[in-house]
PDB file of N, CA and C in Angstrom:
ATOM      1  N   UNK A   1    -125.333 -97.637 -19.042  1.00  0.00           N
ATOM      2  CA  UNK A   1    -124.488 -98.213 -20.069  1.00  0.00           C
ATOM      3  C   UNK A   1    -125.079 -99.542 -20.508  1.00  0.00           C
ATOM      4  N   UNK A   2    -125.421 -99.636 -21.805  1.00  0.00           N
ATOM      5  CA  UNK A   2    -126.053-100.887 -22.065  1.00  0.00           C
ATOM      6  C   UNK A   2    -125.083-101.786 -22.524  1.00  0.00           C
ATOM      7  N   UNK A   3    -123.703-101.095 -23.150  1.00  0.00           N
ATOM      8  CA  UNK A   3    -122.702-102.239 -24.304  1.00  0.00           C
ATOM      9  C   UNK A   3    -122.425-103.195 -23.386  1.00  0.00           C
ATOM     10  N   UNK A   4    -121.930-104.110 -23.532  1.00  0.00           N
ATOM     11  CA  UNK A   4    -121.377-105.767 -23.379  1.00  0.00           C
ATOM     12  C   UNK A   4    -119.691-105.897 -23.904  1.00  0.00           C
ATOM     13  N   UNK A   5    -118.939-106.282 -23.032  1.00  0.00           N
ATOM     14  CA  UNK A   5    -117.494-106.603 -23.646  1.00  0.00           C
ATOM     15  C   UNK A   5    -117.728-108.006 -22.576  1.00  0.00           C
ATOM     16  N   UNK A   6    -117.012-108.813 -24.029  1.00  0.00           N
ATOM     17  CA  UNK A   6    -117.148-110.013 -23.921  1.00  0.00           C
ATOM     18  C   UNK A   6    -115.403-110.745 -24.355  1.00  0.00           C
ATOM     19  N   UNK A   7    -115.131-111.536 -23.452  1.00  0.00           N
ATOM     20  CA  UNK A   7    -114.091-111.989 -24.256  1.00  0.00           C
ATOM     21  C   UNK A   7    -114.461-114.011 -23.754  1.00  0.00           C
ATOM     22  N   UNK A   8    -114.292-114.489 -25.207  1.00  0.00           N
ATOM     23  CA  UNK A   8    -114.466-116.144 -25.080  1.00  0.00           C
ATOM     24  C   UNK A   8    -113.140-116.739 -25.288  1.00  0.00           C
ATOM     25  N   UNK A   9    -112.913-117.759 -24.101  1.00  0.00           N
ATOM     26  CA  UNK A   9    -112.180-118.600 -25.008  1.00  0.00           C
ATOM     27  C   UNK A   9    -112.484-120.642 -24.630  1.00  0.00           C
ATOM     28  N   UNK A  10    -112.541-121.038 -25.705  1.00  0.00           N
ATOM     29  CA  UNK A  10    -113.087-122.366 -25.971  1.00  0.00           C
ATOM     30  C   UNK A  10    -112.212-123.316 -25.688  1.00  0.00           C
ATOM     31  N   UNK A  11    -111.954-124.135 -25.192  1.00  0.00           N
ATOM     32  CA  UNK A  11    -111.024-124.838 -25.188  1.00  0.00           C
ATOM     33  C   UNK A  11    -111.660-126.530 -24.956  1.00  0.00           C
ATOM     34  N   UNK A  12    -110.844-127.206 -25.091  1.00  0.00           N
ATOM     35  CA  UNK A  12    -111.012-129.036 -25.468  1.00  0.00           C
ATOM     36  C   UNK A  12    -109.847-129.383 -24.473  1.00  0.00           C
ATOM     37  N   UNK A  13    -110.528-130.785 -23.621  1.00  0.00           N
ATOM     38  CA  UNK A  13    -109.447-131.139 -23.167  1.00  0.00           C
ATOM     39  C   UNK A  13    -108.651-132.603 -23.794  1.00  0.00           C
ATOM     40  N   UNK A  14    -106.708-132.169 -24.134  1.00  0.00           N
ATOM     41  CA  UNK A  14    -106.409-133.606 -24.798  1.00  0.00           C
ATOM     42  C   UNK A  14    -104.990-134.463 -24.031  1.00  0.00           C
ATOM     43  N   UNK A  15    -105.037-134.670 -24.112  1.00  0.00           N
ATOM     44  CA  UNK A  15    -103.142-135.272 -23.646  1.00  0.00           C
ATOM     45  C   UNK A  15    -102.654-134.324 -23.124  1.00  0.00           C
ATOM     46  N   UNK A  16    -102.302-133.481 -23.479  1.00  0.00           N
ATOM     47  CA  UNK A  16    -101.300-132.220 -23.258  1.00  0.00           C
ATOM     48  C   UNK A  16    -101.867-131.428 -22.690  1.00  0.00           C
ATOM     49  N   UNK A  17    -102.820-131.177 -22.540  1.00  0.00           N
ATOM     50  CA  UNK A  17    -103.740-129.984 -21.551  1.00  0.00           C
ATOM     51  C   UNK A  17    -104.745-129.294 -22.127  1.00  0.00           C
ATOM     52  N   UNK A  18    -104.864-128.435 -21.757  1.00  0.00           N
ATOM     53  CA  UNK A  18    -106.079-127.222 -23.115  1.00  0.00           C
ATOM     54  C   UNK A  18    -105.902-126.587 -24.474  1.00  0.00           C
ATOM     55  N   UNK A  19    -106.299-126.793 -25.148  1.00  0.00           N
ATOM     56  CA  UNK A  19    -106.367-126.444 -26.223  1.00  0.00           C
ATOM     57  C   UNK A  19    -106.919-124.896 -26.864  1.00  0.00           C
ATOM     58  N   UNK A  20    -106.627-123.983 -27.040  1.00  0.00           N
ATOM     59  CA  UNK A  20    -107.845-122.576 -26.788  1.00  0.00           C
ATOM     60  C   UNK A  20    -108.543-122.851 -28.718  1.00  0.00           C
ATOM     61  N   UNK A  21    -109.407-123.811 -29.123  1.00  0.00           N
ATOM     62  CA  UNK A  21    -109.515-123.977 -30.222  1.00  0.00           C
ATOM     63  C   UNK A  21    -110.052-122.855 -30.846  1.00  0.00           C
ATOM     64  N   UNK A  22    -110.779-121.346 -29.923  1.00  0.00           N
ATOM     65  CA  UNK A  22    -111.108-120.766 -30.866  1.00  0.00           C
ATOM     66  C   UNK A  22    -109.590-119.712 -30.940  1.00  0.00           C
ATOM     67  N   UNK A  23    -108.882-119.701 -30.719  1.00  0.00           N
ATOM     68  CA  UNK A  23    -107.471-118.937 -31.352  1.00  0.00           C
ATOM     69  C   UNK A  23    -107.464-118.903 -32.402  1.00  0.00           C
ATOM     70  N   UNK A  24    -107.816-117.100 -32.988  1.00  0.00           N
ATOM     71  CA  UNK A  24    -107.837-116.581 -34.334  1.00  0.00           C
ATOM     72  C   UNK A  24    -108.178-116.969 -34.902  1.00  0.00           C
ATOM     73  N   UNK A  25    -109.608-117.420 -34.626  1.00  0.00           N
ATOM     74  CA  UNK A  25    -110.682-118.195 -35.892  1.00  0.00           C
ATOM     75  C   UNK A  25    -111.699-117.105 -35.944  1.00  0.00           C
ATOM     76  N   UNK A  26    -112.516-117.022 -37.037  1.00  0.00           N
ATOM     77  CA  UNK A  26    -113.380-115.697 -37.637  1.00  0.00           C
ATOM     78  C   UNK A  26    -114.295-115.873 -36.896  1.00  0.00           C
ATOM     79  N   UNK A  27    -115.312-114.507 -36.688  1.00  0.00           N
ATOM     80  CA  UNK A  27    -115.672-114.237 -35.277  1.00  0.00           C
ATOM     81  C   UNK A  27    -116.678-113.445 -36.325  1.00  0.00           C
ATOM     82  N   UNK A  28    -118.026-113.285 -35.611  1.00  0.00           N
ATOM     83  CA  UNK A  28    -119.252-112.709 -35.791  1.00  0.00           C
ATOM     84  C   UNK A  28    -119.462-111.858 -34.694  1.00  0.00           C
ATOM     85  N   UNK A  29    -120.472-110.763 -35.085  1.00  0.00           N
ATOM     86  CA  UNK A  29    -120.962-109.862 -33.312  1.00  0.00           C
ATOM     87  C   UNK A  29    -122.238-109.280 -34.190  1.00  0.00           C
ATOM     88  N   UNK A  30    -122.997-109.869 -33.064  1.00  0.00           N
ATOM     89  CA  UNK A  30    -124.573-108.754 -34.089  1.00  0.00           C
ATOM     90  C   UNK A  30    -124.775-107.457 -33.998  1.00  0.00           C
ATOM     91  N   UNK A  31    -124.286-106.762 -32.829  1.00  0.00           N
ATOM     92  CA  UNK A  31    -124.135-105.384 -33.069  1.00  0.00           C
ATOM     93  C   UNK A  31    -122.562-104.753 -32.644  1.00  0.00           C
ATOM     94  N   UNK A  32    -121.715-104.918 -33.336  1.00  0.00           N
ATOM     95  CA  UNK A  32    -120.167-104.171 -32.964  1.00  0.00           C
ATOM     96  C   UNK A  32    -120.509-102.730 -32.946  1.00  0.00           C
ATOM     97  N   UNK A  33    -119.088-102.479 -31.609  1.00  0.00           N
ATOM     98  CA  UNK A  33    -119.452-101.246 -31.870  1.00  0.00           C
ATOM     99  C   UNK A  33    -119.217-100.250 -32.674  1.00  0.00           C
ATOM    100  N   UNK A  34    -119.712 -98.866 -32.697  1.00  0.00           N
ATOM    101  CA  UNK A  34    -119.680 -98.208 -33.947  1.00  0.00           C
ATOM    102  C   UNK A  34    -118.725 -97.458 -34.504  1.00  0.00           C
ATOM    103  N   UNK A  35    -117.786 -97.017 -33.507  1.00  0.00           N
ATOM    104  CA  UNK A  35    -116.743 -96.060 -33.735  1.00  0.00           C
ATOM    105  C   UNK A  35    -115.745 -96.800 -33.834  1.00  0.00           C
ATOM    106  N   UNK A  36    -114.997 -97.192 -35.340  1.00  0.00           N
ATOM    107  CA  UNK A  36    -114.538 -98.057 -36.498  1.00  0.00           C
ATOM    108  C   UNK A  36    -112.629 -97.635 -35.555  1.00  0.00           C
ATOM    109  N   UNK A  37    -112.741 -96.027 -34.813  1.00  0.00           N
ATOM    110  CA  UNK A  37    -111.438 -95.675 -34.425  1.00  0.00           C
ATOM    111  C   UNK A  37    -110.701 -96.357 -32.727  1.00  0.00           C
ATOM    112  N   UNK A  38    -111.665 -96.743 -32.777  1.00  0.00           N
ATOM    113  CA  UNK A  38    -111.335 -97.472 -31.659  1.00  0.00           C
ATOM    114  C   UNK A  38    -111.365 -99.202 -31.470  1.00  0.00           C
ATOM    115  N   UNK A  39    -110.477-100.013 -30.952  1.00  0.00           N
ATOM    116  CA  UNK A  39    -110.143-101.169 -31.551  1.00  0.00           C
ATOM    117  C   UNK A  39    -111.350-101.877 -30.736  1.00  0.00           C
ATOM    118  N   UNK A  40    -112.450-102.105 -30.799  1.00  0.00           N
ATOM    119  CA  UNK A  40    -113.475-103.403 -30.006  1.00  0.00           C
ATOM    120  C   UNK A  40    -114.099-104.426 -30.627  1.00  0.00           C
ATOM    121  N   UNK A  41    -113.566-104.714 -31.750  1.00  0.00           N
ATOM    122  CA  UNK A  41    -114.046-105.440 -32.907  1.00  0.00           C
ATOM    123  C   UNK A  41    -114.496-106.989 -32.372  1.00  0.00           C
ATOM    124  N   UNK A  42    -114.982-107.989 -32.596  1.00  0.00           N
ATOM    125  CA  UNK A  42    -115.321-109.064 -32.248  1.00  0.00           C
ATOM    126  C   UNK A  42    -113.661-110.382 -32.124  1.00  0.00           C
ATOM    127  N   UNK A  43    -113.051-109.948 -32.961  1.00  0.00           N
ATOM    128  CA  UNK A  43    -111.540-110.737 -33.085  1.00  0.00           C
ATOM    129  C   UNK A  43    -110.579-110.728 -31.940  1.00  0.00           C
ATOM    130  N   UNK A  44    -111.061-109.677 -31.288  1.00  0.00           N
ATOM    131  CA  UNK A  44    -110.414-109.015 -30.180  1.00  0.00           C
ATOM    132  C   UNK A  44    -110.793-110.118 -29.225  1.00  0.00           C
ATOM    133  N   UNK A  45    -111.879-111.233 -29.080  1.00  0.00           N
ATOM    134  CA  UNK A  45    -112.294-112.067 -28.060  1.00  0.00           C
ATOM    135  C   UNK A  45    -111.736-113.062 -28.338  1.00  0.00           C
ATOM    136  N   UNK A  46    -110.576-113.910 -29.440  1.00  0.00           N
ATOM    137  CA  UNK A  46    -110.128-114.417 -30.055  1.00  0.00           C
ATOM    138  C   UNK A  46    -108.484-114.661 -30.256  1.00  0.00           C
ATOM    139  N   UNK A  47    -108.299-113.280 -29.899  1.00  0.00           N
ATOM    140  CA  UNK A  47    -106.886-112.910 -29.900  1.00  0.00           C
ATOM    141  C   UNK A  47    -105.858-113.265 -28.888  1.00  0.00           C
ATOM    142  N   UNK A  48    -106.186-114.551 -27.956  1.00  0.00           N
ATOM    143  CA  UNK A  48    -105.113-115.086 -26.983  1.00  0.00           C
ATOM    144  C   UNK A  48    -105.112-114.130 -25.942  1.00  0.00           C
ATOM    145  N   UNK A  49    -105.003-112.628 -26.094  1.00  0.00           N
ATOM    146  CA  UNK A  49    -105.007-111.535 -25.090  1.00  0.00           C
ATOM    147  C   UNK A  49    -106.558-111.211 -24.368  1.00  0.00           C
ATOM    148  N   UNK A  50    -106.070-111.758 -23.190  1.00  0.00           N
ATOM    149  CA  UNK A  50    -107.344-111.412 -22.028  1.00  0.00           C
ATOM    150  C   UNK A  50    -106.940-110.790 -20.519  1.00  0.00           C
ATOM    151  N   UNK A  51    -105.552-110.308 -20.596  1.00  0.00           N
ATOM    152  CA  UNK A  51    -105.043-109.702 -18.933  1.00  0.00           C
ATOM    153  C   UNK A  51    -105.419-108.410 -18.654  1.00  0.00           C
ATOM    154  N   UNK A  52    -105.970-107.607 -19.573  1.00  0.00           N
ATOM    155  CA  UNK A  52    -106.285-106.619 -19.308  1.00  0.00           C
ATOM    156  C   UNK A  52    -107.732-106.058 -19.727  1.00  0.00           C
ATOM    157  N   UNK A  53    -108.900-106.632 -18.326  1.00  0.00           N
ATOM    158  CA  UNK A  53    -110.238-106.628 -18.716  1.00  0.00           C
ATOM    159  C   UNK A  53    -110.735-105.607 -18.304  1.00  0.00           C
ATOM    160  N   UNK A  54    -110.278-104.429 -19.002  1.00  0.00           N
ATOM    161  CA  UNK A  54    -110.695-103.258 -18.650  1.00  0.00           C
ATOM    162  C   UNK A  54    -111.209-102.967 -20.675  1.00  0.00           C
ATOM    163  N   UNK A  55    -111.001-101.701 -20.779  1.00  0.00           N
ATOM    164  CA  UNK A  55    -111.133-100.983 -22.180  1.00  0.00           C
ATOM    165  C   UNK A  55    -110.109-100.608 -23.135  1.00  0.00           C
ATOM    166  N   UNK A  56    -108.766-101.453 -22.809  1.00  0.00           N
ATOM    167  CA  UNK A  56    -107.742-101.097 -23.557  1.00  0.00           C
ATOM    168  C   UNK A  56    -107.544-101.608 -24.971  1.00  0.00           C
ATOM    169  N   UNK A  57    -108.481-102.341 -25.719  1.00  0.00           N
ATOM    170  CA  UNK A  57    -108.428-102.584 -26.644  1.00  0.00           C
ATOM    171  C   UNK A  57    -108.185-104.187 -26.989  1.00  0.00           C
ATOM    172  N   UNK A  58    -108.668-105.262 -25.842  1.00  0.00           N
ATOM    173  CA  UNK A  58    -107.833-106.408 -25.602  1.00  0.00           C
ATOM    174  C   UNK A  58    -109.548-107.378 -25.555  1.00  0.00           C
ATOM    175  N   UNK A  59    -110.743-106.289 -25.566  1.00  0.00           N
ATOM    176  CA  UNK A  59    -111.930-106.637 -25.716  1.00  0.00           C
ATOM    177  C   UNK A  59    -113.118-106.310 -27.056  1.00  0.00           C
ATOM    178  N   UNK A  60    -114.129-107.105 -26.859  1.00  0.00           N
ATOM    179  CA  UNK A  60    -115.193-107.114 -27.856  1.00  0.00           C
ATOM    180  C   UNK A  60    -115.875-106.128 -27.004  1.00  0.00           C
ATOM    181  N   UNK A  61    -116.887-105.278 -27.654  1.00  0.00           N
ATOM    182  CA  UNK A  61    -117.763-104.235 -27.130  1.00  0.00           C
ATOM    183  C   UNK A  61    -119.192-104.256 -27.792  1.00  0.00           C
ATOM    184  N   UNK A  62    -120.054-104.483 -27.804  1.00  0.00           N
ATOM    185  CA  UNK A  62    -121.194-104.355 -28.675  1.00  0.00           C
ATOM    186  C   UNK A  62    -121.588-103.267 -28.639  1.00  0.00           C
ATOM    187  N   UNK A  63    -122.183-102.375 -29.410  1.00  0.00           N
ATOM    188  CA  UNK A  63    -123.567-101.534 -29.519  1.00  0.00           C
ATOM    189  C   UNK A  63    -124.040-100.933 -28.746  1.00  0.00           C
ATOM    190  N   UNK A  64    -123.739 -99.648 -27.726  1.00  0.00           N
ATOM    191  CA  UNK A  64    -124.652 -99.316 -26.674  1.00  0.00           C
ATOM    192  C   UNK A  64    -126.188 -99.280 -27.149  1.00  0.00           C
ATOM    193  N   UNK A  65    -127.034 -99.743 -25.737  1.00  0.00           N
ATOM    194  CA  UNK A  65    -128.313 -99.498 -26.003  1.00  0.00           C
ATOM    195  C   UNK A  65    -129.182-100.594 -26.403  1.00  0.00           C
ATOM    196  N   UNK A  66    -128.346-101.937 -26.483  1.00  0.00           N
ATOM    197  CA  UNK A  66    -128.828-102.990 -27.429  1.00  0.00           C
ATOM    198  C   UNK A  66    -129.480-103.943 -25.766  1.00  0.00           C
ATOM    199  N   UNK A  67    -130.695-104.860 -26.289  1.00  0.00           N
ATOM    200  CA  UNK A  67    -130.666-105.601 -25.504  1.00  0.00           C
ATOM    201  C   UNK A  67    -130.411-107.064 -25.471  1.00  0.00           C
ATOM    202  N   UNK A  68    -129.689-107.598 -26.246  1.00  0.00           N
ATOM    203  CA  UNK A  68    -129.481-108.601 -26.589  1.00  0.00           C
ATOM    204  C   UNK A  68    -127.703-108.760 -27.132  1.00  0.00           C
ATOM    205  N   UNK A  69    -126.901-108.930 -27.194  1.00  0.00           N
ATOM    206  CA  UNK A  69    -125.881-108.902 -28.065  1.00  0.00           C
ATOM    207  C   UNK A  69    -125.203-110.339 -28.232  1.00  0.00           C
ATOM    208  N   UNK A  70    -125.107-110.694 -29.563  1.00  0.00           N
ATOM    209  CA  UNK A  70    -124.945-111.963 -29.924  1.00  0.00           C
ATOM    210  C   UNK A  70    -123.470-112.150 -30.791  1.00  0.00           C
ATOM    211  N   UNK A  71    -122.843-113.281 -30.321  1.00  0.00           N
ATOM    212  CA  UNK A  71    -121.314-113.342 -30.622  1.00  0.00           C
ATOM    213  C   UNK A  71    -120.588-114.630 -31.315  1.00  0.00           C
ATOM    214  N   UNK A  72    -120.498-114.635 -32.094  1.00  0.00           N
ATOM    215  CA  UNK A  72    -120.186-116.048 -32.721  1.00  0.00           C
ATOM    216  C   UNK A  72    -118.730-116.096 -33.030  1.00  0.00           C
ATOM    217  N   UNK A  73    -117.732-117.492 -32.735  1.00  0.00           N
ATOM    218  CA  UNK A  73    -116.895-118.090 -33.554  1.00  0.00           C
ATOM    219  C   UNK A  73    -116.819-118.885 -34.305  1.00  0.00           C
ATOM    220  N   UNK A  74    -116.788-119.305 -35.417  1.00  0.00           N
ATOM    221  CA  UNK A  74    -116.442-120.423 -36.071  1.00  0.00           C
ATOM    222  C   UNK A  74    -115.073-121.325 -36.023  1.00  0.00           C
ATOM    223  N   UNK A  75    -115.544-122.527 -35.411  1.00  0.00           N
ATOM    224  CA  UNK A  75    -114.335-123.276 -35.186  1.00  0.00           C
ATOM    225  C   UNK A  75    -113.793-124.449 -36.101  1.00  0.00           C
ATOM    226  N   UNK A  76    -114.527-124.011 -37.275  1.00  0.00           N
ATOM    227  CA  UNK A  76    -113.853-124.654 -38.651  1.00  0.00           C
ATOM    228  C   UNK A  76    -113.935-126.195 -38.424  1.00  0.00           C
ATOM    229  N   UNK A  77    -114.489-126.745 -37.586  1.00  0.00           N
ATOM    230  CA  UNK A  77    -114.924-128.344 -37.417  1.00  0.00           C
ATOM    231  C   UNK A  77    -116.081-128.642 -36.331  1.00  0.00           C
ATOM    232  N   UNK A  78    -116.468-129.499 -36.623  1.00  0.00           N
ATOM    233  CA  UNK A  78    -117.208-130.265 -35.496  1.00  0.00           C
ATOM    234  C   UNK A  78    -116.059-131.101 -34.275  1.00  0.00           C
ATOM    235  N   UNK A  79    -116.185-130.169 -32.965  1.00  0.00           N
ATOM    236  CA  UNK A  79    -115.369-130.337 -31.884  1.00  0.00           C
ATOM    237  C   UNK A  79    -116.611-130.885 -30.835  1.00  0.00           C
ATOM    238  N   UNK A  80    -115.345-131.484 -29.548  1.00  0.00           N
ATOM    239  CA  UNK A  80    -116.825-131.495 -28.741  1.00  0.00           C
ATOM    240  C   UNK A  80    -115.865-131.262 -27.622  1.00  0.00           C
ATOM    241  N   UNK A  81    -116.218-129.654 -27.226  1.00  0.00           N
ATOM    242  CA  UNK A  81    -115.936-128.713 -25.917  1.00  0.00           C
ATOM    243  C   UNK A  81    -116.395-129.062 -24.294  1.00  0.00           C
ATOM    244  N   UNK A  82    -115.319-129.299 -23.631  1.00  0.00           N
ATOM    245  CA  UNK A  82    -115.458-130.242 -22.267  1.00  0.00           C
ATOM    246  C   UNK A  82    -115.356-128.346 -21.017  1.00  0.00           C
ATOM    247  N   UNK A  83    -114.864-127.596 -21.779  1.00  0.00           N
ATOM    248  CA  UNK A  83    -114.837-126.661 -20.838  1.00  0.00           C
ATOM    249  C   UNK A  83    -114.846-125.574 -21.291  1.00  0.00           C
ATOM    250  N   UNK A  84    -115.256-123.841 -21.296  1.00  0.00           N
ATOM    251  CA  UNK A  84    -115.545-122.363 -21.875  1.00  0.00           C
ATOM    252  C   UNK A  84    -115.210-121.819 -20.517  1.00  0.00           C
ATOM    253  N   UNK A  85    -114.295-120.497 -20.865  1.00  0.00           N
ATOM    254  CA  UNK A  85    -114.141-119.853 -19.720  1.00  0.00           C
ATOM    255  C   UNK A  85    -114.610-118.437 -20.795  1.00  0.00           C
ATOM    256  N   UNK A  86    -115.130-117.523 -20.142  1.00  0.00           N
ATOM    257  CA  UNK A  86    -115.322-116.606 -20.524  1.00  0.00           C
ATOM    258  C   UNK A  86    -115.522-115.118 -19.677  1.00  0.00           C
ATOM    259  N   UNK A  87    -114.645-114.473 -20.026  1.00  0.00           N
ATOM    260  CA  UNK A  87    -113.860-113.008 -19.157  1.00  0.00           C
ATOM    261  C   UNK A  87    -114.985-111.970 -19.479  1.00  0.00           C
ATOM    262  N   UNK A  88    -115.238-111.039 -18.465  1.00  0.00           N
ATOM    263  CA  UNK A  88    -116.538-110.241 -18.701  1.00  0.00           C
ATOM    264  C   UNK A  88    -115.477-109.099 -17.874  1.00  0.00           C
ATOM    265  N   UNK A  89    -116.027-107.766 -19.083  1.00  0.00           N
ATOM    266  CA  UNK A  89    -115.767-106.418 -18.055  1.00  0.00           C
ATOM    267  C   UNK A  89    -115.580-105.925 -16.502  1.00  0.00           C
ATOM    268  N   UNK A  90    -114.181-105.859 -15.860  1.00  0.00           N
ATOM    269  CA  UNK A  90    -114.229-105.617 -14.517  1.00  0.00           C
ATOM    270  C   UNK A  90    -113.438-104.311 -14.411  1.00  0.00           C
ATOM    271  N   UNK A  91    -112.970-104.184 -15.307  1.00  0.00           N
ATOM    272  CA  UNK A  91    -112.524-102.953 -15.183  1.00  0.00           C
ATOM    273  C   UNK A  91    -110.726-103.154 -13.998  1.00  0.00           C
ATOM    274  N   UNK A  92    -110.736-104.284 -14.675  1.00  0.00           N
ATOM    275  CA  UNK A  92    -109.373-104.763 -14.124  1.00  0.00           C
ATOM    276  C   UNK A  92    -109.791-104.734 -12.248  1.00  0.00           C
ATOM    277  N   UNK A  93    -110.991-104.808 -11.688  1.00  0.00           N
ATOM    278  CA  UNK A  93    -111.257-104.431 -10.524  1.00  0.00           C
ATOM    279  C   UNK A  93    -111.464-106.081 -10.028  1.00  0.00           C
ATOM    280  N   UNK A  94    -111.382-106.819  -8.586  1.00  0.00           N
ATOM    281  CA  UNK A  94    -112.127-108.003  -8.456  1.00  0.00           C
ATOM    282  C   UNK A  94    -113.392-107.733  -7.960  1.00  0.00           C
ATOM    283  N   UNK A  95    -113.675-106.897  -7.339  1.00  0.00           N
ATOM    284  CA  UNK A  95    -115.350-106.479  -7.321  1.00  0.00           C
ATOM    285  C   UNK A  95    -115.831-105.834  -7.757  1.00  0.00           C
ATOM    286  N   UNK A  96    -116.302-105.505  -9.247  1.00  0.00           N
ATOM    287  CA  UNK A  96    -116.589-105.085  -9.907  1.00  0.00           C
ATOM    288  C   UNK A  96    -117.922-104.644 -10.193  1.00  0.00           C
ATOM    289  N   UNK A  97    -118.807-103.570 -10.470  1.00  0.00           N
ATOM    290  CA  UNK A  97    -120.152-103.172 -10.438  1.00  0.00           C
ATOM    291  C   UNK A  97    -120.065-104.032 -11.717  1.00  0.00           C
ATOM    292  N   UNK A  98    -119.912-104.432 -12.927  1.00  0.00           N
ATOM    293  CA  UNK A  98    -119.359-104.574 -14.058  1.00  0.00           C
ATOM    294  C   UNK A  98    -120.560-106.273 -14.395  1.00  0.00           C
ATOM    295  N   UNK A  99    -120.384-106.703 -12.851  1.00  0.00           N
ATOM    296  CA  UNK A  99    -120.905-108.188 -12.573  1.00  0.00           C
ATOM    297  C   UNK A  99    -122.060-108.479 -13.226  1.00  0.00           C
ATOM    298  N   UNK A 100    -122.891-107.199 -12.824  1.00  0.00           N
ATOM    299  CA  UNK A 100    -124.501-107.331 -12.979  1.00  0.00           C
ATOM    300  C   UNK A 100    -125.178-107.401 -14.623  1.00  0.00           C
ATOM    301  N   UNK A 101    -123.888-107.056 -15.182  1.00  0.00           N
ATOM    302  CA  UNK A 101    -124.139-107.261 -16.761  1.00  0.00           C
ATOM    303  C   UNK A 101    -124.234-108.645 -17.179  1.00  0.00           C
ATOM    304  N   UNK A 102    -123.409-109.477 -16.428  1.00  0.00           N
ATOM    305  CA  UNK A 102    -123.819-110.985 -16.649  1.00  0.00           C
ATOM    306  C   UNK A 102    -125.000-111.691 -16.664  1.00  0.00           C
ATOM    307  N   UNK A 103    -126.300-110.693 -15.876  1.00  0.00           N
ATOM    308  CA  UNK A 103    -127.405-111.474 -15.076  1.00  0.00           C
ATOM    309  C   UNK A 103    -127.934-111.406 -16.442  1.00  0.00           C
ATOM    310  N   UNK A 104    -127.931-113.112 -16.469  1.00  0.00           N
ATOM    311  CA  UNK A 104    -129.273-113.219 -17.782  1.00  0.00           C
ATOM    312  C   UNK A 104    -128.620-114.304 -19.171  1.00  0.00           C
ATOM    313  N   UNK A 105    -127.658-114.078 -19.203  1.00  0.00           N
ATOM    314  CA  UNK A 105    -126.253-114.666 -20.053  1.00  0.00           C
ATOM    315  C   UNK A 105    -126.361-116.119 -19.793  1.00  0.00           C
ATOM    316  N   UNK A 106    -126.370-117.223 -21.128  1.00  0.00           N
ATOM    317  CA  UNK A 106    -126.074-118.155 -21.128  1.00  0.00           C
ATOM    318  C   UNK A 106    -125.030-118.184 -22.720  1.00  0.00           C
ATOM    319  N   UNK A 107    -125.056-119.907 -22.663  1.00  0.00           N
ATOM    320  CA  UNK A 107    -124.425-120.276 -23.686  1.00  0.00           C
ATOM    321  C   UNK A 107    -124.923-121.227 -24.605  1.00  0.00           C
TER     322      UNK A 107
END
């Protein structure tokens, strides 16, 4: 399996606590995946919903086969981000074979 499900979320720290600044801001993916009937669209990493990191539709999916897959938000300003957490495929499992897709991944 080569695809990638990715879910980001960005956040700033202010007074009040975290901020998730990329919440429902427009989202790029260099290769989405292809079958338009199933929900894995790039917005999906965006969408506040991350409890269910399996395939239910709550993730981004790229392209099987790709070796690279590239993911962008636009956060409509110049921010300056003190912390990124970012949720990777486990298949709702905590030990997950799922891991080894990370090796190689920066930001």
């Amino acid at each position: 399996m080569g695809f990638l499900i990715l879910n980001v979320l960005l956040y700033i720290a202010q007074i009040q606590g975290l901020e998730n600044l990329a919440l429902h801001q427009p989202t790029w993916e260099q290769y989405p995946w292809p079958d338009k009937s199933r929900d894995f669209g790039s917005e999906n990493a965006v969408d506040g919903m991350y409890t269910d990191r399996g395939t239910g539709g709550q993730c981004t999916i790229s392209d099987d086969g790709k070796y690279t897959a590239t993911w962008t938000v636009d956060l409509g300003r110049v921010v300056s981000i003190r912390h990124i957490d970012i949720y990777f495929l486990t298949y709702n499992h905590k030990n997950s074979e799922n891991f080894r897709r990370i090796a190689g991944f920066f930001v």
